[in-house]
PDB file of N, CA and C in Angstrom:
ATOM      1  N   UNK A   1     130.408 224.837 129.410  1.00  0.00           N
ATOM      2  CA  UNK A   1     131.391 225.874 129.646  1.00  0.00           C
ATOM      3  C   UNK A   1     132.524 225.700 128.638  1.00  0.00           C
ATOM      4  N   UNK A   2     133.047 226.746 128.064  1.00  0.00           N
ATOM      5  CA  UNK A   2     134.070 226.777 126.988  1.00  0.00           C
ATOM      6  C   UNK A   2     135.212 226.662 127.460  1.00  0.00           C
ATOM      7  N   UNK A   3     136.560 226.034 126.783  1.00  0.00           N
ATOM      8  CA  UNK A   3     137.692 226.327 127.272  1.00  0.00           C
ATOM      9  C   UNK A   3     138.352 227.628 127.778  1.00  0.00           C
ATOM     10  N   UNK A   4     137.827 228.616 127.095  1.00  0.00           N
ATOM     11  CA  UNK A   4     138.133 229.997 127.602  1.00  0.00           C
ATOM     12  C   UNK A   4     137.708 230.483 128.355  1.00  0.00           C
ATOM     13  N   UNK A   5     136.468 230.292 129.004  1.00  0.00           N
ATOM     14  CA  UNK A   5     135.843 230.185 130.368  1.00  0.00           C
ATOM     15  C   UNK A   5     136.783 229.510 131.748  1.00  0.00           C
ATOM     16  N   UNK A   6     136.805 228.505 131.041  1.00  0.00           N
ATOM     17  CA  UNK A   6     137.487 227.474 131.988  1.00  0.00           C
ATOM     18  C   UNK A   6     139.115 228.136 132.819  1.00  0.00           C
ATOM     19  N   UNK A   7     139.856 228.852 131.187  1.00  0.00           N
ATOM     20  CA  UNK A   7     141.105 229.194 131.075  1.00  0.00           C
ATOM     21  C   UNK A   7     141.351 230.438 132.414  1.00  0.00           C
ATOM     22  N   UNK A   8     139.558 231.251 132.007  1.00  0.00           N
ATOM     23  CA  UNK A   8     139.790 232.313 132.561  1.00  0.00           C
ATOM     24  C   UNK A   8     139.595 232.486 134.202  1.00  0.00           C
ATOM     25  N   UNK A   9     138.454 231.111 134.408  1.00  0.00           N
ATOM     26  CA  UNK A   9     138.935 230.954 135.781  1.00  0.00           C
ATOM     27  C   UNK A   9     139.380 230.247 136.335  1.00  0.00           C
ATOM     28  N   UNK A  10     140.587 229.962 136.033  1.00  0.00           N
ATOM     29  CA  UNK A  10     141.732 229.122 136.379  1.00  0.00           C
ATOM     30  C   UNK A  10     143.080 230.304 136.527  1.00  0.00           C
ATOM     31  N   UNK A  11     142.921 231.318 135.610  1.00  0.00           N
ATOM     32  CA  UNK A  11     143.738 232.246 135.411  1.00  0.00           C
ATOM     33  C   UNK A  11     143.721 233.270 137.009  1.00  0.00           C
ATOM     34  N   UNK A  12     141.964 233.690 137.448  1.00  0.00           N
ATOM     35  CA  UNK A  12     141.690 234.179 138.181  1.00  0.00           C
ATOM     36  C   UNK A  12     141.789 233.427 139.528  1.00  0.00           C
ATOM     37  N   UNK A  13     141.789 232.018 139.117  1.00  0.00           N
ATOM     38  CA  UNK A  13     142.258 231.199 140.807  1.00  0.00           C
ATOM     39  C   UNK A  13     143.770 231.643 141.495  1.00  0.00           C
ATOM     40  N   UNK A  14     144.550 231.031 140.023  1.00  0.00           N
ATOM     41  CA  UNK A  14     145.600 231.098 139.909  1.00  0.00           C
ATOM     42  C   UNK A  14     146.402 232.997 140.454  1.00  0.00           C
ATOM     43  N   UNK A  15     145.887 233.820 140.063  1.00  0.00           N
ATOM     44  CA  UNK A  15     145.898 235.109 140.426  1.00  0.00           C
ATOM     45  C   UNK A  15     145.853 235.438 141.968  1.00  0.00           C
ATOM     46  N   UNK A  16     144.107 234.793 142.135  1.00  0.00           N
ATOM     47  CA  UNK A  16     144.297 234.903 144.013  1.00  0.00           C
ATOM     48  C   UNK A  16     144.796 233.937 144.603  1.00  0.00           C
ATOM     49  N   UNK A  17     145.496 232.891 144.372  1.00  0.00           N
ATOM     50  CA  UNK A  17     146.484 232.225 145.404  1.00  0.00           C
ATOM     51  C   UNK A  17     148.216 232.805 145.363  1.00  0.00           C
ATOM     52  N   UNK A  18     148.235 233.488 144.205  1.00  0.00           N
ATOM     53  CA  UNK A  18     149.526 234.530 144.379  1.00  0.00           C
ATOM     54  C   UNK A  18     149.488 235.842 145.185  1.00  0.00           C
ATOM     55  N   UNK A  19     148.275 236.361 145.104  1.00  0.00           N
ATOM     56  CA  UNK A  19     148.178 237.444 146.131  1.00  0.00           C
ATOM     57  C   UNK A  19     148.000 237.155 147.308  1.00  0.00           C
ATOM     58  N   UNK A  20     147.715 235.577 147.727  1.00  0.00           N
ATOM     59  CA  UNK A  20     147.367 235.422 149.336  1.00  0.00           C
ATOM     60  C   UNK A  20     148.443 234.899 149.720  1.00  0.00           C
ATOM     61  N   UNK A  21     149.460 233.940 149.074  1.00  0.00           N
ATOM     62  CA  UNK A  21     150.699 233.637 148.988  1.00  0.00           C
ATOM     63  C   UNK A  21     151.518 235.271 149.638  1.00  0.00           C
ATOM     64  N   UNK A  22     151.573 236.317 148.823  1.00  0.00           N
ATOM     65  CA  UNK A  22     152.137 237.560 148.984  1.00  0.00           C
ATOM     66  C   UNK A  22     151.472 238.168 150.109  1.00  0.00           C
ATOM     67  N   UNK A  23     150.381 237.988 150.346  1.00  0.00           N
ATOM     68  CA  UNK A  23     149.994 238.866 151.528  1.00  0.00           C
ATOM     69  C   UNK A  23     150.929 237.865 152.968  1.00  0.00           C
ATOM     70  N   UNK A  24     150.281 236.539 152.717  1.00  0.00           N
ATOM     71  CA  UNK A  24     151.046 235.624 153.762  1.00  0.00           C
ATOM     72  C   UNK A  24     152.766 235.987 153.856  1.00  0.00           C
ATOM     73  N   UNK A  25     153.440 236.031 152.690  1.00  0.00           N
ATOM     74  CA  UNK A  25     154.659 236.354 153.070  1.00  0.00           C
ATOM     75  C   UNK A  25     154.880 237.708 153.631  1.00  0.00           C
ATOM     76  N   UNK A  26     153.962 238.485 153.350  1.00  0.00           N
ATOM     77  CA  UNK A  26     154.436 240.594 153.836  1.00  0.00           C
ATOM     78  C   UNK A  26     154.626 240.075 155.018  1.00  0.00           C
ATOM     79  N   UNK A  27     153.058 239.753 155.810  1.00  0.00           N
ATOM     80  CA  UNK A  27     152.860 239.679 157.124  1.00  0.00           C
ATOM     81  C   UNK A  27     154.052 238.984 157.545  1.00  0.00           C
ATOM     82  N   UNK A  28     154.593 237.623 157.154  1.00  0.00           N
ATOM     83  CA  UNK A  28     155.323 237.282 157.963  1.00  0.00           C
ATOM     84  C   UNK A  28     156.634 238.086 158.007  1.00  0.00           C
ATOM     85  N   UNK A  29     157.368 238.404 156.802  1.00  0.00           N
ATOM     86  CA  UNK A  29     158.621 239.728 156.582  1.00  0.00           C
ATOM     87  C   UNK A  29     158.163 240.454 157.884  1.00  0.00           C
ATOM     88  N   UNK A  30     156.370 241.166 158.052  1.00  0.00           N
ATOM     89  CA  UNK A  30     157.027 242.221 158.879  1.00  0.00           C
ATOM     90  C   UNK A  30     156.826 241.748 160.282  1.00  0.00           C
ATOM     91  N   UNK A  31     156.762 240.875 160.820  1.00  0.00           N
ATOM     92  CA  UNK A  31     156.824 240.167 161.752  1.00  0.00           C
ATOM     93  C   UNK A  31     158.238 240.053 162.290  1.00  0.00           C
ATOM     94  N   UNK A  32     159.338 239.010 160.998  1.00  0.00           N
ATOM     95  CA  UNK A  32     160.476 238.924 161.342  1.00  0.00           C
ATOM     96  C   UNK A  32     161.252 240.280 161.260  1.00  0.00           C
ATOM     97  N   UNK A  33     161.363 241.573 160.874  1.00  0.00           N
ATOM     98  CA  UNK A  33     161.385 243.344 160.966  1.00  0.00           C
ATOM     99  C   UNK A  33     160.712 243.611 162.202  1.00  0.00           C
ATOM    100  N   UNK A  34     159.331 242.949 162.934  1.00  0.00           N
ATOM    101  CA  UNK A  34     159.382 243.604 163.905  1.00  0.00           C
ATOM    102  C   UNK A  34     160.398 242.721 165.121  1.00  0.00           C
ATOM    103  N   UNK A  35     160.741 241.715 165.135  1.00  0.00           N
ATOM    104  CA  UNK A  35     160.981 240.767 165.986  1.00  0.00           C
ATOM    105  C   UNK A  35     162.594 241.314 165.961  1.00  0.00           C
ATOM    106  N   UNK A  36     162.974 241.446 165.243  1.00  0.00           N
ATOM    107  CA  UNK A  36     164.736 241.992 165.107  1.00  0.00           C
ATOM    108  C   UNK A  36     164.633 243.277 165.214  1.00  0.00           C
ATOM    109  N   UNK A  37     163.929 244.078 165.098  1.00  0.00           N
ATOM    110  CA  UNK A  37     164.597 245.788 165.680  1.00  0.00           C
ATOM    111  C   UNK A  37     163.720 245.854 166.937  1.00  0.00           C
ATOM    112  N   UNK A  38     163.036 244.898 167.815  1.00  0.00           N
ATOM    113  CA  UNK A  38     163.247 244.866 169.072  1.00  0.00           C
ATOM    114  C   UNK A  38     163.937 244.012 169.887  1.00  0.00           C
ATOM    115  N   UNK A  39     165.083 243.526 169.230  1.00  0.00           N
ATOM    116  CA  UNK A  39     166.047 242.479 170.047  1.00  0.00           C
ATOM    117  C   UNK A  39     166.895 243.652 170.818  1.00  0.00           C
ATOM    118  N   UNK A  40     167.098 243.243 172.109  1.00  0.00           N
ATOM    119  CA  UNK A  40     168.881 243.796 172.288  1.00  0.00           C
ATOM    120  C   UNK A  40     169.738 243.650 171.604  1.00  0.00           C
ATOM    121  N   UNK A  41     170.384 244.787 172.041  1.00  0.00           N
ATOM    122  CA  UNK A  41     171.966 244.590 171.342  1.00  0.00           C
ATOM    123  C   UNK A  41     172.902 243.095 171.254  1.00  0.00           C
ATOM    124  N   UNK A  42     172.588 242.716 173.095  1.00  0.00           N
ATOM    125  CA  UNK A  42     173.611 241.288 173.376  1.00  0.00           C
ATOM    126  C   UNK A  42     173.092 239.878 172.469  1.00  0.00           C
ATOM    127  N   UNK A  43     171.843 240.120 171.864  1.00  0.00           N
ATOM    128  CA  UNK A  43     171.121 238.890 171.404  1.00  0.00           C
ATOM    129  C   UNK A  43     171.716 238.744 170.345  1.00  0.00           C
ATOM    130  N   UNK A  44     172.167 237.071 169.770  1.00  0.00           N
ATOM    131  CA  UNK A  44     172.340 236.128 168.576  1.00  0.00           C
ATOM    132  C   UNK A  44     171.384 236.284 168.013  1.00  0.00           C
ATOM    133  N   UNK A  45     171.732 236.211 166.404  1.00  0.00           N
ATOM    134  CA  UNK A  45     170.537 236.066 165.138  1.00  0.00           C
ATOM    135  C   UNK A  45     171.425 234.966 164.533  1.00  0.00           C
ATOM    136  N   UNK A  46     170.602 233.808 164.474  1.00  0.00           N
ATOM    137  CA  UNK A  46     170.852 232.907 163.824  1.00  0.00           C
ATOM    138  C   UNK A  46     170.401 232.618 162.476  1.00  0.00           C
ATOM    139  N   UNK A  47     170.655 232.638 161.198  1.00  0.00           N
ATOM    140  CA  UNK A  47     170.567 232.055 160.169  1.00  0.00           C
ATOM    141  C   UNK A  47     170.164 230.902 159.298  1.00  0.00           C
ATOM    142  N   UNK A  48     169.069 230.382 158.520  1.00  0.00           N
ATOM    143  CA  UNK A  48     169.096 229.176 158.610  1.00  0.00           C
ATOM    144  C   UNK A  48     169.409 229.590 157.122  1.00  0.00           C
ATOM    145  N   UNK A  49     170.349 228.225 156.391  1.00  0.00           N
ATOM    146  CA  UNK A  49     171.031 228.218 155.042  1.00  0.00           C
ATOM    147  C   UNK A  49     169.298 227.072 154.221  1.00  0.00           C
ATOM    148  N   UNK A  50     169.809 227.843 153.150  1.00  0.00           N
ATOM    149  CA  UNK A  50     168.863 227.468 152.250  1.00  0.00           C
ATOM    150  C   UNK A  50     168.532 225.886 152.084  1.00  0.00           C
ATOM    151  N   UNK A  51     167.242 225.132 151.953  1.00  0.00           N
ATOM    152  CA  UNK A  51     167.527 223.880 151.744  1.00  0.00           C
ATOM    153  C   UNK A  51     168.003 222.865 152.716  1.00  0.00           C
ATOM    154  N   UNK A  52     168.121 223.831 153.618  1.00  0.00           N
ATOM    155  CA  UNK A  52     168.943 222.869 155.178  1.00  0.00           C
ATOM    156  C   UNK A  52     168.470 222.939 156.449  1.00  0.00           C
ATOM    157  N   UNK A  53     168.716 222.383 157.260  1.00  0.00           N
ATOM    158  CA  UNK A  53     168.069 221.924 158.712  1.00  0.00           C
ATOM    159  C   UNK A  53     169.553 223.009 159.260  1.00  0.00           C
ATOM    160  N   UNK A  54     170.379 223.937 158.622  1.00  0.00           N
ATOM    161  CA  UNK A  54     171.636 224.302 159.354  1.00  0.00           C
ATOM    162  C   UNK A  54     171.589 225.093 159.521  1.00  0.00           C
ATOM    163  N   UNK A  55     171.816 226.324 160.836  1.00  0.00           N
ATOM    164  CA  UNK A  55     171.870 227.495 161.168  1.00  0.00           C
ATOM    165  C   UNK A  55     173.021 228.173 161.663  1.00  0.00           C
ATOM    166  N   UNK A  56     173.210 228.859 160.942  1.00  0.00           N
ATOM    167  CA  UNK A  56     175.169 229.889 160.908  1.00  0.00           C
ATOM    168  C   UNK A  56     174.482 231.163 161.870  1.00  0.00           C
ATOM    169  N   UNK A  57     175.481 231.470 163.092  1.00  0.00           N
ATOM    170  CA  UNK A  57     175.393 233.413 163.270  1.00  0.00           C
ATOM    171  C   UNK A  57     175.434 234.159 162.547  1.00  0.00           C
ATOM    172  N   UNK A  58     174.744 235.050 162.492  1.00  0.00           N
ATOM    173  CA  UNK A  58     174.559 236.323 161.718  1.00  0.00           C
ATOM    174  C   UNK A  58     174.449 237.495 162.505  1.00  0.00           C
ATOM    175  N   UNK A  59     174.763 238.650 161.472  1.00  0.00           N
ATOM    176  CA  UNK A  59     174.893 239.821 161.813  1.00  0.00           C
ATOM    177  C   UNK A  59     173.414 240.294 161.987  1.00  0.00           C
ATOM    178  N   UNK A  60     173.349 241.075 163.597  1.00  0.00           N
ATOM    179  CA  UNK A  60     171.589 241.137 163.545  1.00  0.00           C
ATOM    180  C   UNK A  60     171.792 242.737 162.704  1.00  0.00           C
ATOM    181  N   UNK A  61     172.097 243.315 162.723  1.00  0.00           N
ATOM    182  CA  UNK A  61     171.942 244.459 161.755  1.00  0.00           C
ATOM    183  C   UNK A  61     172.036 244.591 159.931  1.00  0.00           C
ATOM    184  N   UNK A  62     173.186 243.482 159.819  1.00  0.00           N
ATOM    185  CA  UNK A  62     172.797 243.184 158.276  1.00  0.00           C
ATOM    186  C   UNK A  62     171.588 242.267 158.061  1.00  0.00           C
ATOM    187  N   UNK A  63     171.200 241.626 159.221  1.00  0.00           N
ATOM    188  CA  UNK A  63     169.795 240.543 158.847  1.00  0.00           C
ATOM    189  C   UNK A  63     168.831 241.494 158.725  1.00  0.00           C
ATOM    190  N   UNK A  64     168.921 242.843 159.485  1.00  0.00           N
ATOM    191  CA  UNK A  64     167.676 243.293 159.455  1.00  0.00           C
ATOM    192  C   UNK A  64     167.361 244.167 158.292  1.00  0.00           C
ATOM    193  N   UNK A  65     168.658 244.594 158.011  1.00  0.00           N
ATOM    194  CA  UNK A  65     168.536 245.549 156.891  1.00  0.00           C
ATOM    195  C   UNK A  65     168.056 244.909 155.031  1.00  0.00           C
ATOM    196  N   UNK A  66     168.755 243.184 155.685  1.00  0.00           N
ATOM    197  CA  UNK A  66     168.262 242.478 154.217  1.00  0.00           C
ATOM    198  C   UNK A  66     166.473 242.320 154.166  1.00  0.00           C
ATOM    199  N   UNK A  67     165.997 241.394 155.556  1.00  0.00           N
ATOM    200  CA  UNK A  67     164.888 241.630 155.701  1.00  0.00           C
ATOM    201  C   UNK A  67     163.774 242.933 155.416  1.00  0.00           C
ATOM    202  N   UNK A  68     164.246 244.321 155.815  1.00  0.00           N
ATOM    203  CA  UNK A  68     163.392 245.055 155.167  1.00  0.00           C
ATOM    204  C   UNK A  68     163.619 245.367 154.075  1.00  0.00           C
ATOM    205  N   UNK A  69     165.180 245.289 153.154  1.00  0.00           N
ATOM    206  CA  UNK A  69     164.892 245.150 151.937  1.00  0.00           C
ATOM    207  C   UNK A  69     163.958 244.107 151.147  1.00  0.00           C
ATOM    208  N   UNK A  70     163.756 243.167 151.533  1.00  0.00           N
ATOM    209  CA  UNK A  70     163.036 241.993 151.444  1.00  0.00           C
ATOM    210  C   UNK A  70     160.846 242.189 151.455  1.00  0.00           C
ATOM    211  N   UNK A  71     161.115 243.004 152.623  1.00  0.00           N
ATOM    212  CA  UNK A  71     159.787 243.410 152.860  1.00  0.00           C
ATOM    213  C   UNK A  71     159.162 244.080 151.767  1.00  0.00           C
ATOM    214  N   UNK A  72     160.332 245.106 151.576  1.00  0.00           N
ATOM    215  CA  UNK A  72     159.524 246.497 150.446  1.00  0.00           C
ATOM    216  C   UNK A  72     159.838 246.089 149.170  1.00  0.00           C
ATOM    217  N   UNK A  73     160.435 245.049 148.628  1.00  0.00           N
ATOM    218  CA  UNK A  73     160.192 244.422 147.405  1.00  0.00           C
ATOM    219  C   UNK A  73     158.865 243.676 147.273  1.00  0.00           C
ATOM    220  N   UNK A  74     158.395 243.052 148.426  1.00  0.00           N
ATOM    221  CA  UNK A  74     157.248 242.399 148.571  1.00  0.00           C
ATOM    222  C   UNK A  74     156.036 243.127 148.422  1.00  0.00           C
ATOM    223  N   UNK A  75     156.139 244.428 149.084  1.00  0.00           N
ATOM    224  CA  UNK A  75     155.205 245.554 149.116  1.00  0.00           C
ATOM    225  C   UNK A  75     155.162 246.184 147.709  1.00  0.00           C
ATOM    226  N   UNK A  76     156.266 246.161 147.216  1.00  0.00           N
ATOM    227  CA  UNK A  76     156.049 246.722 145.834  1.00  0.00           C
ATOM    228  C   UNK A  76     155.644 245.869 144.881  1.00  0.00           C
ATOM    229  N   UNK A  77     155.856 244.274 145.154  1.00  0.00           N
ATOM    230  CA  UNK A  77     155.306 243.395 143.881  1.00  0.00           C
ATOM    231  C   UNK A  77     153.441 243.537 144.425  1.00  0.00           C
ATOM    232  N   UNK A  78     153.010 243.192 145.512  1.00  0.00           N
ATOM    233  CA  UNK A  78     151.753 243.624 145.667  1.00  0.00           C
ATOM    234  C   UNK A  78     150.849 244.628 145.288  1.00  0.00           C
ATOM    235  N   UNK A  79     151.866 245.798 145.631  1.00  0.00           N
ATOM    236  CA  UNK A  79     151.231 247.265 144.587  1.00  0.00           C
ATOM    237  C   UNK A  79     151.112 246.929 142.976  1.00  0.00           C
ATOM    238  N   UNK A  80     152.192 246.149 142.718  1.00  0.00           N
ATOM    239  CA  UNK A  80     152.338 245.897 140.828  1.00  0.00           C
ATOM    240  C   UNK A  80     151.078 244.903 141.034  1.00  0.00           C
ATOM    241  N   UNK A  81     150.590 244.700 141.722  1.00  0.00           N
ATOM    242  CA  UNK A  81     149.451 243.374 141.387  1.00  0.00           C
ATOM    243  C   UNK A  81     148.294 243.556 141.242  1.00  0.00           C
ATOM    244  N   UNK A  82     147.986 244.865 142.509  1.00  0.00           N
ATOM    245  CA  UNK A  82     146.686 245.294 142.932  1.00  0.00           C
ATOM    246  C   UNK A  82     146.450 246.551 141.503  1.00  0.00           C
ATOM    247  N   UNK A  83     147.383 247.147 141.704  1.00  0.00           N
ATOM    248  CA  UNK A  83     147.376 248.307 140.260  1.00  0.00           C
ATOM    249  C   UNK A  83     148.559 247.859 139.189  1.00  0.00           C
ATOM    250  N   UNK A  84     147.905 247.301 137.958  1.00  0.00           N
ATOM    251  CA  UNK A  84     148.631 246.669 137.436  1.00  0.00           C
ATOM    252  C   UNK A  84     149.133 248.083 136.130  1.00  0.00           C
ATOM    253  N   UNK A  85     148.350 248.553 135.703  1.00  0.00           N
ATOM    254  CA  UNK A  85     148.143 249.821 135.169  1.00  0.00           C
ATOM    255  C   UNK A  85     148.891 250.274 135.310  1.00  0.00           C
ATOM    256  N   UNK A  86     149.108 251.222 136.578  1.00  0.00           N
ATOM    257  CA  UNK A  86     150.443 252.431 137.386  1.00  0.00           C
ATOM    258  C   UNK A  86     151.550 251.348 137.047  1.00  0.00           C
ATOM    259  N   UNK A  87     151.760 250.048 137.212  1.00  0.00           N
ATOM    260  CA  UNK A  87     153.264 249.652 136.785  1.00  0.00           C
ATOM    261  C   UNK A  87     153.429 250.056 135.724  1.00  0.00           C
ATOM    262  N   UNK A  88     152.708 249.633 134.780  1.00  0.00           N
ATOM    263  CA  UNK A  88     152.995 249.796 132.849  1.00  0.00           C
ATOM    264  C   UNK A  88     152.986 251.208 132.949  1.00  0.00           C
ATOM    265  N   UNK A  89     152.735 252.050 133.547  1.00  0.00           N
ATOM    266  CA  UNK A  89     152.926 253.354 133.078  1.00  0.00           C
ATOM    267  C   UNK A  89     154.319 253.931 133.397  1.00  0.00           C
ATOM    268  N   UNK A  90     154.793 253.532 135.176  1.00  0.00           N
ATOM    269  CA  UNK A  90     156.136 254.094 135.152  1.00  0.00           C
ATOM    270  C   UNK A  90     157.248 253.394 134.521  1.00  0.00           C
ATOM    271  N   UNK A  91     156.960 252.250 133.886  1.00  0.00           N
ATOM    272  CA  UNK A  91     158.198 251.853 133.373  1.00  0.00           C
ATOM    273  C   UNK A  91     158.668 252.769 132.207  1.00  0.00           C
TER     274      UNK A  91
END
């Protein structure tokens, strides 16, 4: 087997553990989107800070609104993945 063989499926491993990586994160985004726009009103959203075992209150309406911003960036890097084509064209 040639190095460019080798390159190319390493390239293609490398490819589907980013798309299962991305599928694993959608699902979980829309999990935490569904889990916060069915909280009550009276319920705490707690925060955990980056890098840390520490969790601050948060606003459950700005959490949720970052979260689905969060989601549909995810949804859109997946679309750029699956149709790589349609990206290069609307840019």
């Amino acid at each position: 087997m040639s190095s460019q063989e080798l390159q190319r499926e390493e390239g293609d491993g490398m490819k589907l553990y980013d798309r299962e990586e991305l599928n694993r994160k959608i699902k979980e985004h829309k999990v935490v989107v569904d889990e916060l726009s069915n909280l009550k009103k009276n319920r705490k959203v707690y925060k955990q800070q980056p890098n840390s075992n520490i969790f601050f209150l948060a606003d459950r309406t700005q959490t949720l609104s970052e979260c689905k911003n969060t989601l549909d960036e995810l949804k859109k890097a997946h679309q750029e993945m699956e149709n790589p084509e349609r990206a290069r064209t609307k840019k």
